[in-house]
N, C-alpha and C. Protein backbone atom coordinates (compact mmCIF):
# COMPACT_ATOMS: atom_id res chain seq x y z
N UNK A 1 4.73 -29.15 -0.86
CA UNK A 1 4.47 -27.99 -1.72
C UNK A 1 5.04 -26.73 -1.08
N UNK A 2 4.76 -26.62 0.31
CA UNK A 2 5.30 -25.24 0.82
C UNK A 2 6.99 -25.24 0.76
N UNK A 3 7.36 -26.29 1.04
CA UNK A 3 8.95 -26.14 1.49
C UNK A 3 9.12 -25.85 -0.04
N UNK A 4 8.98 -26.50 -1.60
CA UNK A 4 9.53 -26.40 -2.09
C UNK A 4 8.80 -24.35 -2.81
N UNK A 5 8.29 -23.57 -2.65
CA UNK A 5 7.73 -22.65 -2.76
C UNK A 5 8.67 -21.95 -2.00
N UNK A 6 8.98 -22.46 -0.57
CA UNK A 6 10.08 -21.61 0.10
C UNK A 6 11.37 -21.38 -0.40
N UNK A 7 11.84 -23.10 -0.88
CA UNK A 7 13.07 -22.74 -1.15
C UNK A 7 13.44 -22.05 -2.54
N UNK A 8 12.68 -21.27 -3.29
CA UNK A 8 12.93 -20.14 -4.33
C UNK A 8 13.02 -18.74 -3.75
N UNK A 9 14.23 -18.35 -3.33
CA UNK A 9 14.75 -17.39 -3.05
C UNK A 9 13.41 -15.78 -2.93
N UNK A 10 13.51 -15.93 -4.13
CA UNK A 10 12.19 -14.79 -4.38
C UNK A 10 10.87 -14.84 -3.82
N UNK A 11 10.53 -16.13 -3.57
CA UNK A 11 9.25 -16.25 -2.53
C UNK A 11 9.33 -16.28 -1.59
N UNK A 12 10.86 -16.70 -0.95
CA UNK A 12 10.98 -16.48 0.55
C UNK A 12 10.96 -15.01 0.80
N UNK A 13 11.49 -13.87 0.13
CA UNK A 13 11.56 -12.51 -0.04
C UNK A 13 9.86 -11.95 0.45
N UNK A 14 9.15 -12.60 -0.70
CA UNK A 14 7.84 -12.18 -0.97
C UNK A 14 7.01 -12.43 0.52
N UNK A 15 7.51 -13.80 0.79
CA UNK A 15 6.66 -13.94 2.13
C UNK A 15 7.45 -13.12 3.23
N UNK A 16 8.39 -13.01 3.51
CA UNK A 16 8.86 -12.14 4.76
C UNK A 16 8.23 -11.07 4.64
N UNK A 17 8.46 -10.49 3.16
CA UNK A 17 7.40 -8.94 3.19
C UNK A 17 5.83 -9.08 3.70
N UNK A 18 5.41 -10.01 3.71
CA UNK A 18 3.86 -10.57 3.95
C UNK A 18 4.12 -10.35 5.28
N UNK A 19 5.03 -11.16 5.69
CA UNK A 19 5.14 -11.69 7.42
C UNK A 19 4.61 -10.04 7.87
N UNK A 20 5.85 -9.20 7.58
CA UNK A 20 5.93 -8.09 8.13
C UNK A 20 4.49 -7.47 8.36
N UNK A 21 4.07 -7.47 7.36
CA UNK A 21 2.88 -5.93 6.91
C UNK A 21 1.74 -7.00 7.70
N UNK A 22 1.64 -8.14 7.84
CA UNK A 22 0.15 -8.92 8.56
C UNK A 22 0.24 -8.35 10.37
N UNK A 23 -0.75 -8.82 10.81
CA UNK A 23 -0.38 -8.41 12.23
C UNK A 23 0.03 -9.93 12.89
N UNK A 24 0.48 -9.53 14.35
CA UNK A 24 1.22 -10.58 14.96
C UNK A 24 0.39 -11.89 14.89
N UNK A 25 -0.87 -12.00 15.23
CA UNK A 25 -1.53 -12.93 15.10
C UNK A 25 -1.14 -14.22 13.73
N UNK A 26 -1.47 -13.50 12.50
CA UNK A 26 -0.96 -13.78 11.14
C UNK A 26 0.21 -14.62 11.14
N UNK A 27 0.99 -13.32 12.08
CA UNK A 27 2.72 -13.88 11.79
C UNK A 27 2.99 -15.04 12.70
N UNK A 28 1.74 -15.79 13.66
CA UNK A 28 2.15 -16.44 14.33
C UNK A 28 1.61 -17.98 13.66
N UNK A 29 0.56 -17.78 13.37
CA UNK A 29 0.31 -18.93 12.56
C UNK A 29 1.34 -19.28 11.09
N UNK A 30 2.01 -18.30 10.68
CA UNK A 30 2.70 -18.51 9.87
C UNK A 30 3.84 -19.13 10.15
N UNK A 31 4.26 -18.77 11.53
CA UNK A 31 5.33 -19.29 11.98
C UNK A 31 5.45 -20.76 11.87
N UNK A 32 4.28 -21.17 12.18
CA UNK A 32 3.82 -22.63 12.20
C UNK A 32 3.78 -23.65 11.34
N UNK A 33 3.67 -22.85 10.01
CA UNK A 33 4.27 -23.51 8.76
C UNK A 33 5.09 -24.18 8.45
N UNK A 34 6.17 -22.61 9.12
CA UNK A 34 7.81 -22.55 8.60
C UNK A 34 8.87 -23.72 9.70
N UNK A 35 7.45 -24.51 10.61
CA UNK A 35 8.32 -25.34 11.74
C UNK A 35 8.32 -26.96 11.40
């Protein structure tokens, strides 16, 4: 479900803007997703 959510251009957009504005913590578990 996530990969295919990622690979629509516009949600990858949407989540980088997320990445940004969360704090590092956030962005690190997120990272974890994206591995």
């Amino acid at each position: 479900v996530m990969t295919r959510y990622i690979s629509n251009p516009d949600n990858l957009k949407l989540m980088m803007n997320m990445l940004k504005e969360k704090s590092r913590n956030i962005q690190f578990e997120a990272f974890h997703v994206f591995k």
